[in-house]
N, C-alpha and C. Protein backbone atom coordinates (compact mmCIF):
# COMPACT_ATOMS: atom_id res chain seq x y z
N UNK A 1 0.83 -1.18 0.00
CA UNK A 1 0.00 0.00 0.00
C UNK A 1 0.88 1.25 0.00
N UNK A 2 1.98 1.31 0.32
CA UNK A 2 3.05 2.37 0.78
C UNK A 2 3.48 3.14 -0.18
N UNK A 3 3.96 1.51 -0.84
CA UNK A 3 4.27 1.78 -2.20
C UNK A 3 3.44 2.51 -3.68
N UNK A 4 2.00 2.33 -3.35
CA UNK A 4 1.35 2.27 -3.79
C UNK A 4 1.14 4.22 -4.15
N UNK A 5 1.01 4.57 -2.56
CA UNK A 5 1.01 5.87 -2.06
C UNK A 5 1.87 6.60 -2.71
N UNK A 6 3.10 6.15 -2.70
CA UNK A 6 4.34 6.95 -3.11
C UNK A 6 4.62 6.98 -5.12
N UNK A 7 3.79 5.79 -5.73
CA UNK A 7 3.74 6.24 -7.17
C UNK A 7 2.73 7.00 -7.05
N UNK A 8 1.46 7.64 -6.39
CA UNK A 8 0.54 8.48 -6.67
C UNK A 8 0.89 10.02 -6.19
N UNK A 9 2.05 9.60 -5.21
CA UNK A 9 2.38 10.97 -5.02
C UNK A 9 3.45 11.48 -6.21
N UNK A 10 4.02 10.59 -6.76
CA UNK A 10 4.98 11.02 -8.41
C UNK A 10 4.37 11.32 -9.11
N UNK A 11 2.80 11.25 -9.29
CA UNK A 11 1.94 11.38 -9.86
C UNK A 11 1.79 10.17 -11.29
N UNK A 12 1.49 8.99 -10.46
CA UNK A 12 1.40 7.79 -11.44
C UNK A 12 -0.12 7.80 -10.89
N UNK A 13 -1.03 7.39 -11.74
CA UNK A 13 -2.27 7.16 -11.30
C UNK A 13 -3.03 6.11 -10.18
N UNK A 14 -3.32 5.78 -9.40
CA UNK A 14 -3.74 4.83 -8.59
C UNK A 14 -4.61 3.48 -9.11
N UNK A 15 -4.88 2.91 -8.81
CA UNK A 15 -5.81 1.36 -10.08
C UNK A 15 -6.87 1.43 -8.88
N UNK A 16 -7.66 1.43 -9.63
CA UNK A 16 -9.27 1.09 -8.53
C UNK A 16 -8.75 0.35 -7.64
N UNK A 17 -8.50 -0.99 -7.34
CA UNK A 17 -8.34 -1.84 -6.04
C UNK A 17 -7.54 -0.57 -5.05
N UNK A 18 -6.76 -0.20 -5.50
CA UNK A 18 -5.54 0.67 -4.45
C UNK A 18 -6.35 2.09 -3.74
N UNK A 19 -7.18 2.51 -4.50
CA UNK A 19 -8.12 3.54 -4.45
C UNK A 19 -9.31 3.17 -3.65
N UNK A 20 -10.04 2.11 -4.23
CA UNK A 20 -10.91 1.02 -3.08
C UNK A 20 -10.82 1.23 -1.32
N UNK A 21 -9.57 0.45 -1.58
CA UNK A 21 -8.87 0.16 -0.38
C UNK A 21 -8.28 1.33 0.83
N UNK A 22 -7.84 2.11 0.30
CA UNK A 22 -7.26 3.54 0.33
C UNK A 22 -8.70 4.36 1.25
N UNK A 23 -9.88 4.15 0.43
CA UNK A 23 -11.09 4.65 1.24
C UNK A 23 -11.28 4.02 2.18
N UNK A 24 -11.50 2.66 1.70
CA UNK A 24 -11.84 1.84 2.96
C UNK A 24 -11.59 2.39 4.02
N UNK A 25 -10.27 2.38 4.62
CA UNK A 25 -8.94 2.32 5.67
C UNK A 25 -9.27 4.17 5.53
N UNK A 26 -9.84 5.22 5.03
CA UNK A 26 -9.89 6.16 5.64
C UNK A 26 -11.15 6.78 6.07
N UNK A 27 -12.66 5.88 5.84
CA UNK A 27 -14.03 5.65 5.98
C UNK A 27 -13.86 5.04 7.72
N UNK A 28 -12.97 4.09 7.59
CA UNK A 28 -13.15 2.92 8.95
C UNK A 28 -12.54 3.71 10.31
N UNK A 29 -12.11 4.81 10.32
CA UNK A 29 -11.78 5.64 11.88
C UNK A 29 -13.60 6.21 12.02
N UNK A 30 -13.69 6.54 11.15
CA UNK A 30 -15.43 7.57 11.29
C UNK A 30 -16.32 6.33 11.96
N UNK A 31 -16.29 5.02 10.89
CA UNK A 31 -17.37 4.18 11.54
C UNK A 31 -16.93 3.67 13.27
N UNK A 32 -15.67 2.92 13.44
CA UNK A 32 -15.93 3.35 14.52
C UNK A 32 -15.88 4.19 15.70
N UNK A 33 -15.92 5.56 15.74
CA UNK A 33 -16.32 6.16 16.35
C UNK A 33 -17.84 6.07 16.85
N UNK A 34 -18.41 6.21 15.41
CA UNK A 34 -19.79 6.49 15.43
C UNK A 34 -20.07 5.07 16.18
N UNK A 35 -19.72 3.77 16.05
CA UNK A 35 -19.93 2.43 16.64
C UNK A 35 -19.74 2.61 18.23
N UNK A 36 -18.62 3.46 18.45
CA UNK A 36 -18.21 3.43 20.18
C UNK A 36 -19.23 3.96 20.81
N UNK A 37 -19.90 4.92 20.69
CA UNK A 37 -20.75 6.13 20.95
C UNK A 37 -22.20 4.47 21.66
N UNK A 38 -22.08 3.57 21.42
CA UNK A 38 -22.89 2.29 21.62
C UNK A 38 -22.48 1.06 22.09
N UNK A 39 -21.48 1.27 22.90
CA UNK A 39 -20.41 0.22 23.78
C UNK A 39 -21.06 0.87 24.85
N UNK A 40 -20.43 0.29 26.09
CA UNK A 40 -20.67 0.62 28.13
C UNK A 40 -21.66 -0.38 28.27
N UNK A 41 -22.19 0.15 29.44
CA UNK A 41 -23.22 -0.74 30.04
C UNK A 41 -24.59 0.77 30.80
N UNK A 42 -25.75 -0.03 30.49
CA UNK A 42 -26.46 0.98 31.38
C UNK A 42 -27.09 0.13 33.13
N UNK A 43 -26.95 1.05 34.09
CA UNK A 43 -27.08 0.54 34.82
C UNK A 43 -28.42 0.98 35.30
N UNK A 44 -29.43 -0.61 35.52
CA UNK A 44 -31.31 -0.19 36.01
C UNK A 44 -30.79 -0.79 37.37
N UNK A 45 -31.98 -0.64 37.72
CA UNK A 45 -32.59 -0.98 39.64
C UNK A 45 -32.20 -2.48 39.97
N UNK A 46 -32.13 -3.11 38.67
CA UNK A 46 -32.21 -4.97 38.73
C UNK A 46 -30.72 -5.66 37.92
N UNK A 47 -30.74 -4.83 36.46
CA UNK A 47 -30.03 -5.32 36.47
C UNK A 47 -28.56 -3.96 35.38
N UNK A 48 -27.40 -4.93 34.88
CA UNK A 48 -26.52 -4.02 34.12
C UNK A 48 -26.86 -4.44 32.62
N UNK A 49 -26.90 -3.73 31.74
CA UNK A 49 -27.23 -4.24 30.06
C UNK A 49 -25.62 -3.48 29.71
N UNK A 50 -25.38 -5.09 29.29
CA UNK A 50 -24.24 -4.05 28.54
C UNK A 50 -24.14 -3.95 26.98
N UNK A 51 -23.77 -3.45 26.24
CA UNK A 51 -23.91 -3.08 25.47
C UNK A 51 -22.59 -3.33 24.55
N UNK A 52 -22.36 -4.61 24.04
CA UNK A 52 -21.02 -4.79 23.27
C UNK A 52 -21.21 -5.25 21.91
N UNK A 53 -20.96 -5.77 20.98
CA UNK A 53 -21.44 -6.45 19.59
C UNK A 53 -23.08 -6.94 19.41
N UNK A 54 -23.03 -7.84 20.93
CA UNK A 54 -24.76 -7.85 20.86
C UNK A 54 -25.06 -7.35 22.78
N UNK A 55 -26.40 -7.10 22.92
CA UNK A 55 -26.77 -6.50 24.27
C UNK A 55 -26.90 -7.89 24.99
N UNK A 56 -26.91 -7.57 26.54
CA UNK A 56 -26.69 -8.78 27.11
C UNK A 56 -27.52 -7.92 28.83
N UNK A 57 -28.24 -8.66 29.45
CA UNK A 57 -28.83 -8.40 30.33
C UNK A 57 -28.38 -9.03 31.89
N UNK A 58 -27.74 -8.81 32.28
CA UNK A 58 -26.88 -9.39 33.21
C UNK A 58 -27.41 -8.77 34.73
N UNK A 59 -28.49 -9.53 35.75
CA UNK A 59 -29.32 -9.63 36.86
C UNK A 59 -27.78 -8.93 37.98
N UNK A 60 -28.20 -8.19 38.68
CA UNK A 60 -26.63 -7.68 39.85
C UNK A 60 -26.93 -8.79 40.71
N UNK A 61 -27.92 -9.61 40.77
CA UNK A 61 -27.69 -10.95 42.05
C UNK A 61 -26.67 -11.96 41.44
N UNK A 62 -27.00 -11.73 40.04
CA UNK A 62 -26.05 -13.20 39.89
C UNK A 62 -24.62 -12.66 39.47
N UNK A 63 -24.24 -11.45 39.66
CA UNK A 63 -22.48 -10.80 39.55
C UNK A 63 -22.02 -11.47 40.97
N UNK A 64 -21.06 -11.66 40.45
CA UNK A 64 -20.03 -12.36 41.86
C UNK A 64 -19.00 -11.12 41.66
N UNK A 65 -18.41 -10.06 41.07
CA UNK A 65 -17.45 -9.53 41.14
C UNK A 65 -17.39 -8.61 40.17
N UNK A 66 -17.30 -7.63 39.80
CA UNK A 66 -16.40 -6.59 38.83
C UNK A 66 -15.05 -6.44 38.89
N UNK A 67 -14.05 -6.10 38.39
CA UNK A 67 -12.66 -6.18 38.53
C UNK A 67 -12.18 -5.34 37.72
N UNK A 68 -11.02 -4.65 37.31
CA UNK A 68 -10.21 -4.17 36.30
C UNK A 68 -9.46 -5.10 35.91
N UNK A 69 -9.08 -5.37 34.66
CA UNK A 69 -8.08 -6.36 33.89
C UNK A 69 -7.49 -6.02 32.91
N UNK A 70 -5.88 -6.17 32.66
CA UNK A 70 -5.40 -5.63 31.41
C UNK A 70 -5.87 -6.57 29.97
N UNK A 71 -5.91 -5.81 29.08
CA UNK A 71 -6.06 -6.85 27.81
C UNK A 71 -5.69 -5.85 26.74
N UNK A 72 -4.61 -6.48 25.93
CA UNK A 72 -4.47 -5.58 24.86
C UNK A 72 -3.68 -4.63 25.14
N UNK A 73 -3.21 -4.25 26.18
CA UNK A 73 -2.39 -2.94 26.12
C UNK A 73 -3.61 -1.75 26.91
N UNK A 74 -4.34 -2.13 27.15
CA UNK A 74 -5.42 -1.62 28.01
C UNK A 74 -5.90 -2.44 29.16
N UNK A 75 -6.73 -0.85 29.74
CA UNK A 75 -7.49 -1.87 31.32
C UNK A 75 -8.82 -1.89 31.11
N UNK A 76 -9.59 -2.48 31.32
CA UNK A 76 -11.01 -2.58 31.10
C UNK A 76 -11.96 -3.19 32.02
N UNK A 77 -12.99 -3.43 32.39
CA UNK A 77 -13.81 -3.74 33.48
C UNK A 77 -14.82 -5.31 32.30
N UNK A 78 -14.01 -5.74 33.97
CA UNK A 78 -14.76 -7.29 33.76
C UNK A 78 -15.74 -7.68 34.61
N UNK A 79 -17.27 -8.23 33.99
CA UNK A 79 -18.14 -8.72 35.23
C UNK A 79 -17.87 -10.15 35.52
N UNK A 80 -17.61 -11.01 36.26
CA UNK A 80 -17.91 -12.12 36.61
C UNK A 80 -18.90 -12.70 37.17
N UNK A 81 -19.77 -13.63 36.41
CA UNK A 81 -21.26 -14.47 36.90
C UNK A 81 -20.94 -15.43 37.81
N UNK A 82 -22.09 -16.19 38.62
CA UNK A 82 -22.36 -17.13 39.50
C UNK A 82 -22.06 -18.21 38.77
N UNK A 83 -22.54 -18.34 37.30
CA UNK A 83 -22.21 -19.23 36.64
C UNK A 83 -20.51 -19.75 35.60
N UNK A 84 -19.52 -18.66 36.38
CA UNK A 84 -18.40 -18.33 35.76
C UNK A 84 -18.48 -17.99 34.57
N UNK A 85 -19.38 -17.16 33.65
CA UNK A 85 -19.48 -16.78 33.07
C UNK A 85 -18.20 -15.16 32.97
N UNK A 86 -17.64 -14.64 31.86
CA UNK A 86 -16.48 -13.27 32.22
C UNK A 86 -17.16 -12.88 31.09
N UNK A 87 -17.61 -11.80 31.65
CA UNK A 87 -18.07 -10.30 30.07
C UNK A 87 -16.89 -9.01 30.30
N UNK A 88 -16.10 -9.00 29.17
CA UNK A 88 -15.64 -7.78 29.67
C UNK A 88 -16.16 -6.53 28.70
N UNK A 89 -16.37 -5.51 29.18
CA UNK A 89 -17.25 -4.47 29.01
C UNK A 89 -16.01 -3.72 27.86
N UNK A 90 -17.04 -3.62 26.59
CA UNK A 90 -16.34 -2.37 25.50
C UNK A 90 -16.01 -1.00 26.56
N UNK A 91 -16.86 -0.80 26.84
CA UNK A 91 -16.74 1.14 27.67
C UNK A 91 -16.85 0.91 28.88
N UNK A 92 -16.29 1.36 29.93
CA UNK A 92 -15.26 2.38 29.95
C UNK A 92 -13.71 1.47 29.59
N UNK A 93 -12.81 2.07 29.33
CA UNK A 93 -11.49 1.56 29.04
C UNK A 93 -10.91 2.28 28.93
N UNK A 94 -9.33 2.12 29.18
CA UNK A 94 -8.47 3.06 29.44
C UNK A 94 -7.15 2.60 28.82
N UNK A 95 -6.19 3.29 28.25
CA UNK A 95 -4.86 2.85 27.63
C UNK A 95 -4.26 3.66 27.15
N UNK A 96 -3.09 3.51 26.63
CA UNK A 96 -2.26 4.40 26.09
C UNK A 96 -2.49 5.29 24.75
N UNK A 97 -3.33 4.88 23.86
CA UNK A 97 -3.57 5.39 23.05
C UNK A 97 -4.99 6.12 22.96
N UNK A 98 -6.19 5.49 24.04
CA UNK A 98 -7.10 6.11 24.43
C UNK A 98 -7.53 6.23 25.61
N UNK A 99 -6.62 6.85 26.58
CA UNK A 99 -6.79 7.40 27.74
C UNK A 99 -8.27 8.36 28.37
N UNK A 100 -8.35 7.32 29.35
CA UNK A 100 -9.44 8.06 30.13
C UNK A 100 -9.49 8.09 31.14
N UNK A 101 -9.11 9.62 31.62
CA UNK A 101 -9.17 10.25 32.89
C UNK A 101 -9.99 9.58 33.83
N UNK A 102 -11.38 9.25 33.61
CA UNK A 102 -12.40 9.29 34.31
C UNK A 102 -12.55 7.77 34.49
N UNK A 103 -11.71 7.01 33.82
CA UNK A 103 -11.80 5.88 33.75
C UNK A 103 -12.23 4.86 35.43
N UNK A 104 -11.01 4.93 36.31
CA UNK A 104 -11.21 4.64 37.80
C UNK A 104 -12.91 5.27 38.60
N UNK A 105 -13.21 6.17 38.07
CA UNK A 105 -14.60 6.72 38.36
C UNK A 105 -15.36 6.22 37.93
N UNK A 106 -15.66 5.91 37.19
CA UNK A 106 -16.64 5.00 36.14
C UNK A 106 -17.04 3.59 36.48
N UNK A 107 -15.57 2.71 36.93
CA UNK A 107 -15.24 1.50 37.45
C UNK A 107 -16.05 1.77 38.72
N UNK A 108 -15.57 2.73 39.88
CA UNK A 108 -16.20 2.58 41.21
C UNK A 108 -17.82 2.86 41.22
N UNK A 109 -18.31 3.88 39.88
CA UNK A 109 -19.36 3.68 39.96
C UNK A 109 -20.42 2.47 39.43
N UNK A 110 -19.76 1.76 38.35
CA UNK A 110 -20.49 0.04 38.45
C UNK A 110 -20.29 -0.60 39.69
N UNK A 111 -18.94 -0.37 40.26
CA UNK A 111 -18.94 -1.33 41.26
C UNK A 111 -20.11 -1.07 42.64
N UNK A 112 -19.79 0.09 42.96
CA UNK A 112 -20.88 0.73 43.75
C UNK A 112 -22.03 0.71 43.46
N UNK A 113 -22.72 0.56 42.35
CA UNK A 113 -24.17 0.36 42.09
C UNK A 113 -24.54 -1.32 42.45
N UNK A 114 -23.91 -1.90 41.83
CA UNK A 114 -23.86 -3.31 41.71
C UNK A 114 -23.83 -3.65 43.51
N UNK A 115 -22.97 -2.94 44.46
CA UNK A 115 -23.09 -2.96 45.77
C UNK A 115 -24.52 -2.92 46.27
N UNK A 116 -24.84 -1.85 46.04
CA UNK A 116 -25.98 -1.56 46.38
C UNK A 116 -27.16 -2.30 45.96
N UNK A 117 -27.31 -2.84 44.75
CA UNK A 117 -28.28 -3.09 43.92
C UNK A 117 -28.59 -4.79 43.78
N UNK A 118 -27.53 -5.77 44.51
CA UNK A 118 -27.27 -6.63 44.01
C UNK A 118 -28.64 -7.86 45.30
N UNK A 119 -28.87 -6.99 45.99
CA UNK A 119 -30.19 -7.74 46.97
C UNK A 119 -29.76 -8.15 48.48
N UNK A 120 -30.06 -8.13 49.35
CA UNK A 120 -29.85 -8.59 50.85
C UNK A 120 -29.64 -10.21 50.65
N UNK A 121 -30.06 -10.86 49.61
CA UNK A 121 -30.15 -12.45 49.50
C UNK A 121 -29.28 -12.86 49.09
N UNK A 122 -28.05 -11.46 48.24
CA UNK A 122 -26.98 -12.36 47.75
C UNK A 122 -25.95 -12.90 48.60
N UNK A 123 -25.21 -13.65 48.22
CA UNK A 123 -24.11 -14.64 48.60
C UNK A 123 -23.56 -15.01 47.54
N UNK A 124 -22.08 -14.94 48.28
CA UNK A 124 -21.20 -15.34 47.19
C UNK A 124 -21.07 -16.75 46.90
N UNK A 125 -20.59 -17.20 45.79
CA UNK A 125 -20.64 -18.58 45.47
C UNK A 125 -19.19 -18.83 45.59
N UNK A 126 -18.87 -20.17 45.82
CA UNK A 126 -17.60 -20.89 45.84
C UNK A 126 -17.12 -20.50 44.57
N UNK A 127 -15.63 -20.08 44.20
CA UNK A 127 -14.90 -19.92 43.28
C UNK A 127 -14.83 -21.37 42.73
N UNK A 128 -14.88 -22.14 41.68
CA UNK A 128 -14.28 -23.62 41.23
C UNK A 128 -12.95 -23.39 41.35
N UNK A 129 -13.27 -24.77 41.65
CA UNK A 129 -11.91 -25.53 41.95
C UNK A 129 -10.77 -25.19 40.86
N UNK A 130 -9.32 -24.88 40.88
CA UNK A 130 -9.13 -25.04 39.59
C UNK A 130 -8.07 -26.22 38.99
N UNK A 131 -8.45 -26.43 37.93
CA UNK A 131 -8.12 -27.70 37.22
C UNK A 131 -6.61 -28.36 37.21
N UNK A 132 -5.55 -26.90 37.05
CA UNK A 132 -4.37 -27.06 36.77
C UNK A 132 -4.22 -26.30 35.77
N UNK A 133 -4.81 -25.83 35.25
CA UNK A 133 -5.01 -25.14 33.48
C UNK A 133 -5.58 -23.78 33.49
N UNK A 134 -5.31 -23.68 35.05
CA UNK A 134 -5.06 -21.54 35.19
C UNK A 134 -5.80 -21.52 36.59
N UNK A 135 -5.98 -20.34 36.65
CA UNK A 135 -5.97 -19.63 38.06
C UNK A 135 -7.52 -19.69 38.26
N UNK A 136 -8.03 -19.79 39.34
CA UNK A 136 -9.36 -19.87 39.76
C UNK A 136 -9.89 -18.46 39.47
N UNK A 137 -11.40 -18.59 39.80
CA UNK A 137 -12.23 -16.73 40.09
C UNK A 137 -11.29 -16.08 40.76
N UNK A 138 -11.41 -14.63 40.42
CA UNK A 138 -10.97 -13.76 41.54
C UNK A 138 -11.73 -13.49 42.72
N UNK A 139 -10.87 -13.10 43.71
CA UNK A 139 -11.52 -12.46 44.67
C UNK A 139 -12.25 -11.28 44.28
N UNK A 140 -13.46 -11.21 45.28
CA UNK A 140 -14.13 -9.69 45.14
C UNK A 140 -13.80 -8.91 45.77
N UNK A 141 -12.92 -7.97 45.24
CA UNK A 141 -12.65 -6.80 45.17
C UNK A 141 -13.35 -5.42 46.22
N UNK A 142 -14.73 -6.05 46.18
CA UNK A 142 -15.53 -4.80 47.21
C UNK A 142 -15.73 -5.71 48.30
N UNK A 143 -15.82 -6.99 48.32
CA UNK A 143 -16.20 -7.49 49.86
C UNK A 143 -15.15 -6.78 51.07
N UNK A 144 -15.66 -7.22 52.06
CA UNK A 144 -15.25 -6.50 53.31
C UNK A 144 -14.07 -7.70 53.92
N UNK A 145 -12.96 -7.18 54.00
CA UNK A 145 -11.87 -8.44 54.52
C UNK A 145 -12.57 -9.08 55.42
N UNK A 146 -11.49 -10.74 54.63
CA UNK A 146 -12.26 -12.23 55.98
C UNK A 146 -11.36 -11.60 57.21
């Protein structure tokens, strides 16, 4: 493609595929933006919807944990289910190339809702056992030291 660039800047003409392509790759920053603007999670009375490729309705009784986790060169917020189920959330996220201030704020406020919201009936479930083939659940993070 570089190459491609540099005969059009000698002024050699470009060939449709190179021109194609060329849009593509300068169309695809706009879409996702406009795509991000529809990542996070919204948080109701019952439960968190988050909002990633497809929506997902996730009850705060059956969260065992929220956490921060690196992935990618970024940190991002992970829910963990009763059923060991791990969603990690498109928005909020934080990293080197898209830094967000507000990021740690954002985190304490899922976690804090989810505190609040998650029912007098919950209880935590036993972490599984683990196999040999990686590290068990995490600890939760907001419980109150054993």
């Amino acid at each position: 493609m570089g190459t491609h660039i540099w005969e059009w800047l000698d002024g050699v003409p470009l060939r449709t595929e190179v021109a194609e392509t060329f849009g593509m790759w300068a169309v695809m920053p706009f879409v996702l933006l406009i795509a991000g603007r529809y990542f996070g999670v919204t948080l109701t009375q019952s439960t968190a919807v988050v909002h990633n490729l497809r929506r997902r309705t996730i009850q705060w009784a059956d969260i065992q944990a929220i956490l921060i986790e690196p992935f990618q060169g970024t940190r991002t917020v992970v829910i963990y289910e009763a059923d060991g189920r791990r969603t990690r959330l498109r928005a909020p996220i934080t990293g080197f190339l898209s830094w967000d201030s507000g990021f740690d704020e954002k985190f304490q406020t899922i976690g804090t809702w989810w505190l609040e919201h998650r029912g007098p009936g919950w209880a935590p479930v036993p972490p599984p056992r683990a196999s040999g083939k990686g590290p068990s659940a995490p600890r939760d993070p907001f419980a109150p030291p054993a």
